[in-house]
C-alpha atoms as a PDB file:
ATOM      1  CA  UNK A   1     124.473 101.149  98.593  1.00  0.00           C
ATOM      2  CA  UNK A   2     124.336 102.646  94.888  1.00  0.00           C
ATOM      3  CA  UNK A   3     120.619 101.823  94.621  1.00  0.00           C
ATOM      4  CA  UNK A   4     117.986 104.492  94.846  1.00  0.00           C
ATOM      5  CA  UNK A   5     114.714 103.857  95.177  1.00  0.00           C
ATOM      6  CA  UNK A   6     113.308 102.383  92.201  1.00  0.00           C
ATOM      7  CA  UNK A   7     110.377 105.629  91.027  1.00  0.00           C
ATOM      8  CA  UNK A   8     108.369 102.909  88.729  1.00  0.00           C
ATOM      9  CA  UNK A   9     107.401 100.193  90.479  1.00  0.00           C
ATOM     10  CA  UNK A  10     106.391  97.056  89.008  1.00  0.00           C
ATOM     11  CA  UNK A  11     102.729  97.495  88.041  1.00  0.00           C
ATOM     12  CA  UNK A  12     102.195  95.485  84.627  1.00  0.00           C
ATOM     13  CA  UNK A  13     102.135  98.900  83.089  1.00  0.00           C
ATOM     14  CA  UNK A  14     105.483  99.014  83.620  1.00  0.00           C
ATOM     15  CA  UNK A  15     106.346  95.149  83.498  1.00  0.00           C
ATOM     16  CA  UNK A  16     104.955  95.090  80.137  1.00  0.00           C
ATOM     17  CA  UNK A  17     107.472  97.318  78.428  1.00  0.00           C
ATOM     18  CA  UNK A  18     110.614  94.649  80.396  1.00  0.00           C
ATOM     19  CA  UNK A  19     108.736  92.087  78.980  1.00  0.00           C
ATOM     20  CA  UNK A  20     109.022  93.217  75.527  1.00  0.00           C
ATOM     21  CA  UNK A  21     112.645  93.284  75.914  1.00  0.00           C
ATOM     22  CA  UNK A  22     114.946  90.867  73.848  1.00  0.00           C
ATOM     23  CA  UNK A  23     118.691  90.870  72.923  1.00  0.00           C
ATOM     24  CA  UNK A  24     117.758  92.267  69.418  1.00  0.00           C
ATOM     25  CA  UNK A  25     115.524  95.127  70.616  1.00  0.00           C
ATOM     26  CA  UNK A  26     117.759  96.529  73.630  1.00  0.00           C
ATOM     27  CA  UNK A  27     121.335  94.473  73.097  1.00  0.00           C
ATOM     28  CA  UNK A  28     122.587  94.443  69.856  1.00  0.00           C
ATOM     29  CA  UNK A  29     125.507  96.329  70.841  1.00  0.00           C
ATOM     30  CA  UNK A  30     126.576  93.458  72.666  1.00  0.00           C
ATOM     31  CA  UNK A  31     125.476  90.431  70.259  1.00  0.00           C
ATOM     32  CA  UNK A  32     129.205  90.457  68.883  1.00  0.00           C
ATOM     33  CA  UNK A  33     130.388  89.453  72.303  1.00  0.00           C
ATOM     34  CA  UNK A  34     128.134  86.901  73.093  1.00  0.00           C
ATOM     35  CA  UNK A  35     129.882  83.807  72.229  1.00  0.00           C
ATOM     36  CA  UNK A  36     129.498  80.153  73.202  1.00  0.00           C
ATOM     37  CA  UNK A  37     130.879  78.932  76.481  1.00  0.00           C
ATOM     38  CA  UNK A  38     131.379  82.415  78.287  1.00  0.00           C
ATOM     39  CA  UNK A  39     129.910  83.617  81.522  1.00  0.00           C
ATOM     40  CA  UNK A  40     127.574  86.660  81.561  1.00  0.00           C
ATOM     41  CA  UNK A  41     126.346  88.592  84.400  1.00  0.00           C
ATOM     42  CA  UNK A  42     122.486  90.655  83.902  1.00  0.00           C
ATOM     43  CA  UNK A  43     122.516  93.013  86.475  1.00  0.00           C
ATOM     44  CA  UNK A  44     118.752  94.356  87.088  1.00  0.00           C
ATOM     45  CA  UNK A  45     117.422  91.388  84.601  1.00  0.00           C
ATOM     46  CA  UNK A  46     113.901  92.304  85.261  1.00  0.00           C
ATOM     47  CA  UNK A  47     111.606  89.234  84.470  1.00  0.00           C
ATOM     48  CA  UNK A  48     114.449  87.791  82.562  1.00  0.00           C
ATOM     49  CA  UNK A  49     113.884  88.105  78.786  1.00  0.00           C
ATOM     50  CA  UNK A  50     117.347  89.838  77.726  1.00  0.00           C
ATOM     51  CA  UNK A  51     118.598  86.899  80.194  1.00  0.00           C
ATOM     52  CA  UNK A  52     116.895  83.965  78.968  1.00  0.00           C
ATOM     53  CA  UNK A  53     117.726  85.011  75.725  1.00  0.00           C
ATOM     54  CA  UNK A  54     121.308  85.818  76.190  1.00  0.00           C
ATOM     55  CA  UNK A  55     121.521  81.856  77.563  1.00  0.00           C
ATOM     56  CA  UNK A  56     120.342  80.577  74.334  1.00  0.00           C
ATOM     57  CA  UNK A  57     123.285  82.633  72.596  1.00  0.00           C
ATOM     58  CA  UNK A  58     126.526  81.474  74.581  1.00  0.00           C
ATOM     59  CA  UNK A  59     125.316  77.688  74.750  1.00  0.00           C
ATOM     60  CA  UNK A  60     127.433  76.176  77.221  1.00  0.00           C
ATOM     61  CA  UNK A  61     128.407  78.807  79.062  1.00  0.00           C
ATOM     62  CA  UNK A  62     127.123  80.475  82.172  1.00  0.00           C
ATOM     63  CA  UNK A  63     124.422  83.238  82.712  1.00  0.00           C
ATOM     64  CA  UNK A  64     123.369  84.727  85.440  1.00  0.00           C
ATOM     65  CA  UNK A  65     120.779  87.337  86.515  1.00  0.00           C
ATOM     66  CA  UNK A  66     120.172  89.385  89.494  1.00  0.00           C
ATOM     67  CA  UNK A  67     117.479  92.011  90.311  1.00  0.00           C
ATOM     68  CA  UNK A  68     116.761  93.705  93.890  1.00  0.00           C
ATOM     69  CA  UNK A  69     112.902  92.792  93.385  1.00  0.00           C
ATOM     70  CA  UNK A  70     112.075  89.187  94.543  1.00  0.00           C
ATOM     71  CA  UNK A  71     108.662  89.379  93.221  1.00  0.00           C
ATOM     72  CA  UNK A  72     110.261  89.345  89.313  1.00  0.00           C
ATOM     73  CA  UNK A  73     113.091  87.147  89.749  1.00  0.00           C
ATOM     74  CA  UNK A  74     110.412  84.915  90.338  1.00  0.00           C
ATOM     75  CA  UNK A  75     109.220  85.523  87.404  1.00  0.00           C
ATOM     76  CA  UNK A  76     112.615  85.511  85.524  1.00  0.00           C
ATOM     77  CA  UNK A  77     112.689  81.852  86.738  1.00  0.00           C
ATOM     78  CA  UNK A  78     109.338  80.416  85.594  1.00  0.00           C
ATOM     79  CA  UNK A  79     110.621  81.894  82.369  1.00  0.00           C
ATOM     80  CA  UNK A  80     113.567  80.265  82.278  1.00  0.00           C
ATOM     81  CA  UNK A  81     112.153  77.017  83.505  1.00  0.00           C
ATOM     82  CA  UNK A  82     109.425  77.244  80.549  1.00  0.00           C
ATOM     83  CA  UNK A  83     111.628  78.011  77.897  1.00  0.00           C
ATOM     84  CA  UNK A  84     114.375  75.042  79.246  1.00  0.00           C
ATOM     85  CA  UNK A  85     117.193  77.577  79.973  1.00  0.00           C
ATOM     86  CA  UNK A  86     119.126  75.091  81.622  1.00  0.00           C
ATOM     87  CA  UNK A  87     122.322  77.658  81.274  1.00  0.00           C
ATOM     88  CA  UNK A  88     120.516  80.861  83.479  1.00  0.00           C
ATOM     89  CA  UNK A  89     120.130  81.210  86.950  1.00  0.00           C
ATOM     90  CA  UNK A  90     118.640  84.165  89.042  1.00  0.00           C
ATOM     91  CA  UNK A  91     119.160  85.438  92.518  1.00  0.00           C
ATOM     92  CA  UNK A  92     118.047  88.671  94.659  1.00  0.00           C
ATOM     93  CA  UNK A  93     120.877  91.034  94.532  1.00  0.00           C
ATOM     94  CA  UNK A  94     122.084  94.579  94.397  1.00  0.00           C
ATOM     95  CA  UNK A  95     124.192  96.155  92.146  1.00  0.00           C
ATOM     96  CA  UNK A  96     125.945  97.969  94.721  1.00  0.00           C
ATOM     97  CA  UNK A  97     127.144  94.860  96.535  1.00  0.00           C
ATOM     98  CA  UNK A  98     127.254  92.316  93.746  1.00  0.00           C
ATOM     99  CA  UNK A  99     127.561  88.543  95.369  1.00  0.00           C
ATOM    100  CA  UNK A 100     130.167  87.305  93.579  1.00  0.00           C
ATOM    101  CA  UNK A 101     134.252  87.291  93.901  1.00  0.00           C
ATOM    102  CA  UNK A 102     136.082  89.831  91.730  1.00  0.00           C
ATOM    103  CA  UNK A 103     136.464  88.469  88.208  1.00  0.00           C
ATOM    104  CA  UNK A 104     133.719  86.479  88.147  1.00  0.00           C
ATOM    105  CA  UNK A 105     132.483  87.041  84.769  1.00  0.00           C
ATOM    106  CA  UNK A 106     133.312  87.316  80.904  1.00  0.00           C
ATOM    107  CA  UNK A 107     130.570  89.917  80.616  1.00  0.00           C
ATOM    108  CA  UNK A 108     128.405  91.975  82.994  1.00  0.00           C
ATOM    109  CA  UNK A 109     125.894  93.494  81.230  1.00  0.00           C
ATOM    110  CA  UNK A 110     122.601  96.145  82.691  1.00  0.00           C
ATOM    111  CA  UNK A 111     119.925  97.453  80.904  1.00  0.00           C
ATOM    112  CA  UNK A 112     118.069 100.501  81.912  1.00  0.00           C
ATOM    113  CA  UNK A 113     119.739 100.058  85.297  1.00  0.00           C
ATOM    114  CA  UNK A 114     122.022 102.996  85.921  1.00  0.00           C
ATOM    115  CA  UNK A 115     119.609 105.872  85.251  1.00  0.00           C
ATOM    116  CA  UNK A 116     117.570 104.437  88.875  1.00  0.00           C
ATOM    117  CA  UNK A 117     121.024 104.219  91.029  1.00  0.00           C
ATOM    118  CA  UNK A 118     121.437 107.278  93.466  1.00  0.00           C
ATOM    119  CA  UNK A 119     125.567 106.164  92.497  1.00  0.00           C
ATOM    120  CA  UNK A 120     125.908 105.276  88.758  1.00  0.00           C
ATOM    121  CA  UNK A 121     129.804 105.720  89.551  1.00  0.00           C
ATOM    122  CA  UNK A 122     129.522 103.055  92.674  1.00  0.00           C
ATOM    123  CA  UNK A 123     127.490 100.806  90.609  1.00  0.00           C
ATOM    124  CA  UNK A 124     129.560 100.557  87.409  1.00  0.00           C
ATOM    125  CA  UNK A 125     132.831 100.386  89.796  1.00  0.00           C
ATOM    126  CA  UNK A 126     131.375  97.064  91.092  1.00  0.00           C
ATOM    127  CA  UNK A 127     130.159  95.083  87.556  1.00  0.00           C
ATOM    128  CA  UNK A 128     133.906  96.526  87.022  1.00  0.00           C
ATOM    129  CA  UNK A 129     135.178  94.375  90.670  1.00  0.00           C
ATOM    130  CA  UNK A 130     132.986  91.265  89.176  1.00  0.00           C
ATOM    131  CA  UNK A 131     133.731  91.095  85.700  1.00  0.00           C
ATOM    132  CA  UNK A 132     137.734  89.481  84.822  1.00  0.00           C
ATOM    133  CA  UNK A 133     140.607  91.006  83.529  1.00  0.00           C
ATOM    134  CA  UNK A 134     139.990  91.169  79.755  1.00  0.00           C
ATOM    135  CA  UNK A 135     136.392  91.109  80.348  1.00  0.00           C
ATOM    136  CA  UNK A 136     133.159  93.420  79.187  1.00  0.00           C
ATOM    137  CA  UNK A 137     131.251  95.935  80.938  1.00  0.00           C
ATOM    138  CA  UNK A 138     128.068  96.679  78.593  1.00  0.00           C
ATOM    139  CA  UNK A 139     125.280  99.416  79.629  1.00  0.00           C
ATOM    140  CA  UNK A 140     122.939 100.740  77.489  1.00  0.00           C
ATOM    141  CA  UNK A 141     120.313 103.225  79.201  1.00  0.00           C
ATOM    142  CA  UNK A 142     117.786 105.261  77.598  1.00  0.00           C
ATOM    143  CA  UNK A 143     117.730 109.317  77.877  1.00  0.00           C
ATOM    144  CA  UNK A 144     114.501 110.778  78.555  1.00  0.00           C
ATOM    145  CA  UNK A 145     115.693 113.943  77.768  1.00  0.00           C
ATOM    146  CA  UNK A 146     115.988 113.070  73.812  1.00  0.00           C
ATOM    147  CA  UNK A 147     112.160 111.501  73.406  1.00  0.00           C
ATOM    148  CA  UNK A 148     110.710 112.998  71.080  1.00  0.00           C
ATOM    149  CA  UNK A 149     107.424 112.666  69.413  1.00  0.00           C
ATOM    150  CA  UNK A 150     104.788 113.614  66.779  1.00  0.00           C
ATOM    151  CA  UNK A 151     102.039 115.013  67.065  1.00  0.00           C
ATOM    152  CA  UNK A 152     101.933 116.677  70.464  1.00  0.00           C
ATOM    153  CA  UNK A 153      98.574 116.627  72.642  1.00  0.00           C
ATOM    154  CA  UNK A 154      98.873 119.285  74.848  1.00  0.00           C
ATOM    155  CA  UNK A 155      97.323 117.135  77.286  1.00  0.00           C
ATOM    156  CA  UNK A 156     100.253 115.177  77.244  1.00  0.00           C
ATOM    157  CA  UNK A 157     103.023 117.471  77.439  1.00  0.00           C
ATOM    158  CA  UNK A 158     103.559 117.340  81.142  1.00  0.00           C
ATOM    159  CA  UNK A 159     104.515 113.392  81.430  1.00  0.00           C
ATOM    160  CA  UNK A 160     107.974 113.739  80.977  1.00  0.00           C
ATOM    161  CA  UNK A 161     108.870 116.632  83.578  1.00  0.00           C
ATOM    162  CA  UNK A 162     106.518 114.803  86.050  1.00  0.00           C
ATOM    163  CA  UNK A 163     108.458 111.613  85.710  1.00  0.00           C
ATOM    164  CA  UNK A 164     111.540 113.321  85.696  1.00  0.00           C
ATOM    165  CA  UNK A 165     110.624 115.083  89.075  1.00  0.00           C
ATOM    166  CA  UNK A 166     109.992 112.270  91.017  1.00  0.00           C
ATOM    167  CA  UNK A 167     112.684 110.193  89.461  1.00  0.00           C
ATOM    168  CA  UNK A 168     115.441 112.325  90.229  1.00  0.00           C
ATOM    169  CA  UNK A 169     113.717 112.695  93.625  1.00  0.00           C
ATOM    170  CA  UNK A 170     113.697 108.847  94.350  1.00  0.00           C
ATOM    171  CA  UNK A 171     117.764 109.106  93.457  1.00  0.00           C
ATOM    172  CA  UNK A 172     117.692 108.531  89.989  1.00  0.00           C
ATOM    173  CA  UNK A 173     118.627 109.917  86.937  1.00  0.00           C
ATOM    174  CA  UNK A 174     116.689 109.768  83.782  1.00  0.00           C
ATOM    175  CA  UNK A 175     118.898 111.642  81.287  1.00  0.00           C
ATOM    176  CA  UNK A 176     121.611 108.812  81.693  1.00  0.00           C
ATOM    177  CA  UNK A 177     122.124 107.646  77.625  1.00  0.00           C
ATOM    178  CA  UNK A 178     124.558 110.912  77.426  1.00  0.00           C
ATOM    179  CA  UNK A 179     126.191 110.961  80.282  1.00  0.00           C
ATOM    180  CA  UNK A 180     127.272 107.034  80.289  1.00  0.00           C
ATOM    181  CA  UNK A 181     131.114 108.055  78.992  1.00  0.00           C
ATOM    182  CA  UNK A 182     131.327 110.555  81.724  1.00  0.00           C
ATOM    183  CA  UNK A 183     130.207 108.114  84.539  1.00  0.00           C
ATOM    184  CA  UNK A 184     132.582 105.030  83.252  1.00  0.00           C
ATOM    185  CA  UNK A 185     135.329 107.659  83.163  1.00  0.00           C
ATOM    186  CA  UNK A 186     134.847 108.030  86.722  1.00  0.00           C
ATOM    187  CA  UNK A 187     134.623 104.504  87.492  1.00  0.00           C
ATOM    188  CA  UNK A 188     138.257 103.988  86.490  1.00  0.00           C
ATOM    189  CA  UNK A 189     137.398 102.622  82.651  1.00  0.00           C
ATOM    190  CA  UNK A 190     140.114 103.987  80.531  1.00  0.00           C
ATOM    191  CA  UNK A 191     139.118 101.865  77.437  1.00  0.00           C
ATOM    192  CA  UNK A 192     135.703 102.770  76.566  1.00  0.00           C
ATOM    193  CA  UNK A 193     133.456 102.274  73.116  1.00  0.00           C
ATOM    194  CA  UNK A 194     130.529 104.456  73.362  1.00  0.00           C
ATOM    195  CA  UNK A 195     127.538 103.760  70.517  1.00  0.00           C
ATOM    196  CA  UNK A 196     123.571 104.965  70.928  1.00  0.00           C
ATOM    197  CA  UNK A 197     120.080 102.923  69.397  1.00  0.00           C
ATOM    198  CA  UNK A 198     116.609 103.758  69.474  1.00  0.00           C
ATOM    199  CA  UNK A 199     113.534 102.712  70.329  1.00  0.00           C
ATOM    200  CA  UNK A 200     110.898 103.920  67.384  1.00  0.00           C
ATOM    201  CA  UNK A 201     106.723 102.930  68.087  1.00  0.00           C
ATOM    202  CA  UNK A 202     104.913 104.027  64.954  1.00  0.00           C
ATOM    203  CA  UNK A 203     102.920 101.608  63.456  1.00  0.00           C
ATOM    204  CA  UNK A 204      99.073 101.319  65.011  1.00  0.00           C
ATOM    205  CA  UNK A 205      99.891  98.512  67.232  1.00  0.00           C
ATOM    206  CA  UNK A 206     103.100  99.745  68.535  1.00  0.00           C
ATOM    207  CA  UNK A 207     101.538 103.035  69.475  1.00  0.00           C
ATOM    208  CA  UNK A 208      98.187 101.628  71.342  1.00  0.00           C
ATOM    209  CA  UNK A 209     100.864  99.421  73.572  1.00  0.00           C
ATOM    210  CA  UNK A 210     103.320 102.404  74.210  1.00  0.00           C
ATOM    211  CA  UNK A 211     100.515 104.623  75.024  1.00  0.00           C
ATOM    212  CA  UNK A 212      98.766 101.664  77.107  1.00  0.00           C
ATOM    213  CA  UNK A 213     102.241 101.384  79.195  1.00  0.00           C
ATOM    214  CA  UNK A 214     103.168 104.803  79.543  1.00  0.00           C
ATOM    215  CA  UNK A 215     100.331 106.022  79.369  1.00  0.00           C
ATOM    216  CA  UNK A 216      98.740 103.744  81.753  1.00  0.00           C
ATOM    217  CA  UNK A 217     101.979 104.421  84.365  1.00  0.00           C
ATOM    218  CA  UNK A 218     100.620 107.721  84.645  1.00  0.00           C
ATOM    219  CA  UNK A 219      97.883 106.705  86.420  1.00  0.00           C
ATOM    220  CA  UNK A 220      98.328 103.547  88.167  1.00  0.00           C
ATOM    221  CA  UNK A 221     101.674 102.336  88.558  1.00  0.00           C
ATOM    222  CA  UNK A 222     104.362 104.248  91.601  1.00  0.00           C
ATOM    223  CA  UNK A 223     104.778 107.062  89.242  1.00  0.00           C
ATOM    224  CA  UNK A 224     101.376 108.043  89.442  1.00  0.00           C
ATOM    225  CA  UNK A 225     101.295 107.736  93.460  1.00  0.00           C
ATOM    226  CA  UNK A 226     104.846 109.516  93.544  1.00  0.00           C
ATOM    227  CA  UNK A 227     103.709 112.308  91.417  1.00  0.00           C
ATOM    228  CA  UNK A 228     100.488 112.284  93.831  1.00  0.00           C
ATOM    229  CA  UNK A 229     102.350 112.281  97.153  1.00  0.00           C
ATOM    230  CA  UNK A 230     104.839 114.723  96.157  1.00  0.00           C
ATOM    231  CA  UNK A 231     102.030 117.498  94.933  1.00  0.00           C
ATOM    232  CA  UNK A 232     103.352 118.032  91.845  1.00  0.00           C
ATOM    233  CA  UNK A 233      99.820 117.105  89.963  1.00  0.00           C
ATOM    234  CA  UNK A 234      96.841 115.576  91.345  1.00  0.00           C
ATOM    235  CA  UNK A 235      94.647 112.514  90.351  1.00  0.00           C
ATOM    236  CA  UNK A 236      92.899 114.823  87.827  1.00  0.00           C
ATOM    237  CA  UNK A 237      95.667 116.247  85.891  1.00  0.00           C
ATOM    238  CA  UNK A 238      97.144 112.652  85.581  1.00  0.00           C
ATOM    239  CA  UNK A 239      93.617 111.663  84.026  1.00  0.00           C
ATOM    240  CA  UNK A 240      94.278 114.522  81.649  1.00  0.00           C
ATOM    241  CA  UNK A 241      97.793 113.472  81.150  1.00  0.00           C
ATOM    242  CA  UNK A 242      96.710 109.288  79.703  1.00  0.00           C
ATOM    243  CA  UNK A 243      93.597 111.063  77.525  1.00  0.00           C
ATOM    244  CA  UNK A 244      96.728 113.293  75.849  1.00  0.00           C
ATOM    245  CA  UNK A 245      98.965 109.485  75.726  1.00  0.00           C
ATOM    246  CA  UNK A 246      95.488 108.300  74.309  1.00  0.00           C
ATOM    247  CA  UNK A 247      94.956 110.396  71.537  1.00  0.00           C
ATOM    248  CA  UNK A 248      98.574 110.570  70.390  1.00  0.00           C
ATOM    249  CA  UNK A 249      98.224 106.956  70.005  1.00  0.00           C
ATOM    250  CA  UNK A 250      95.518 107.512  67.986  1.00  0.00           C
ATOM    251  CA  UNK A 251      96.566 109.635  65.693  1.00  0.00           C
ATOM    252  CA  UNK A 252      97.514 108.097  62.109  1.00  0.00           C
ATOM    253  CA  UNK A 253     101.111 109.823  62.233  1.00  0.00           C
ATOM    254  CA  UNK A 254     101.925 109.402  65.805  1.00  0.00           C
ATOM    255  CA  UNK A 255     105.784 108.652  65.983  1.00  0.00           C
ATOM    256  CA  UNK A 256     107.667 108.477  69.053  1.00  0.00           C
ATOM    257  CA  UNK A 257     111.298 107.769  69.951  1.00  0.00           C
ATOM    258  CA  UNK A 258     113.711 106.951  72.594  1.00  0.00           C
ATOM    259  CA  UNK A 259     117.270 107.973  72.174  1.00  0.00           C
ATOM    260  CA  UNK A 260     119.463 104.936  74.383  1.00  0.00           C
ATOM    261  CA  UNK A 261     123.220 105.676  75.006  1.00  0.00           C
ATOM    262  CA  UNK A 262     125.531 102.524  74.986  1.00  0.00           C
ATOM    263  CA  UNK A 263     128.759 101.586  76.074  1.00  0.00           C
ATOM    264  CA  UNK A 264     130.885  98.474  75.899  1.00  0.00           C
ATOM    265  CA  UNK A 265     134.237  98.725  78.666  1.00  0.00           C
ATOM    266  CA  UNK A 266     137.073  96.919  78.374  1.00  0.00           C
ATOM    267  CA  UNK A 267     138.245  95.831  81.648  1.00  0.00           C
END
């Protein structure tokens, strides 16, 4: 099993922010693959967005996406099924024992997947066993390391050691934008094209709905209980820590940003 144990959770604080992800916002990297009549894999598709919107780019070809959590595959298909994405399909799976025969695929592709597996190395090994000979492996994680923002409530300085804690506790491992070469390296890729985006929420509206999922994570979604359970703040410091989320989010020069590595492996 490369899957840890997944330090979120699936609160709408946190299914908001997968929700807002589309090919253009967290796949561009990959858009010049993406061609009509080829077979993609989505490894940890989430409630389907990047997946449903993949379909609509290779026309007749094949998508498919997987995700351990039943509860949003479920969700991934009601959005296919409303949006007609007769192309996509979804199933329960784990990346560290993908259902399908080796070669499977054109393209396996994961977003923000490997920095939650306890064995990045394990997992990219096995989109590596699924995807054919000529094919694309194509990951693109954030590091939490690199976030940086402006201006810096002091309230709201702890958030990012406190979700580091518990995510590196639960198996993960949040800084995993820079170390994406290294761990495809391992995984046997020899041919490797390594790029980086970001993520930048600066305008009034982007802040209020960072701050209300982030911020909002810190209190009620796993995070929250994690941080809790494991003693490393209690229910009162968290309260602390979404007033500091709060006022960046008000302020008129609040900028924030989140550094992604990326990498595209030829198999």
């Amino acid at each position: 099993m490369a899957v840890g144990s997944y330090a979120q959770g699936h609160h709408d604080t946190v299914l908001s922010a997968h929700r807002w992800r589309t090919v253009e916002n967290s796949a561009g990297y990959l858009v010049p693959f993406l061609r009509d009549g080829i077979s993609v894999l989505d490894v940890g598709c989430g409630p389907g967005t990047i997946t449903v919107e993949i379909g609509a780019r290779v026309g007749d070809g094949r998508v498919v996406g997987v995700d351990s959590a039943a509860g949003v595959v479920g969700e991934a298909v009601r959005l296919a099924a409303e949006r007609g994405a007769g192309n996509v399909a979804f199933e329960v799976a784990d990346v560290g024992a993908l259902p399908f025969p080796d070669g499977a695929f054109d393209v396996v592709h994961a977003h923000q997947v490997l920095q939650h597996v306890s064995d990045p190395v394990a997992a990219l090994r096995e989109m590596r066993r699924v995807a054919r000979r000529g094919g694309i492996v194509a990951v693109r994680d954030a590091d939490y390391g690199g976030m940086i923002w402006h201006p810096r409530p002091p309230e709201m300085e702890p958030w990012r050691d406190l979700y580091t804690a518990v995510a590196r506790e639960a198996g993960g491992e949040p800084d995993a934008g820079r170390r994406l070469v290294s761990w495809a390296r391992q995984a046997g890729f020899t041919d490797v094209t390594p790029s980086a985006s970001i993520w930048c929420f600066a305008t009034p509206q982007d802040r209020a709905w960072w701050s209300a999922s982030w911020g909002g994570r810190m209190v009620r979604s796993d995070i929250a209980d994690r941080v809790v359970a494991a003693g490393h703040a209690t229910r009162a410091d968290l309260d602390r820590v979404h007033a500091g989320w709060t006022a960046w989010a008000a302020a008129d020069d609040g900028w924030f940003a989140v550094p992604h590595g990326e990498i595209l492996c030829r198999t």
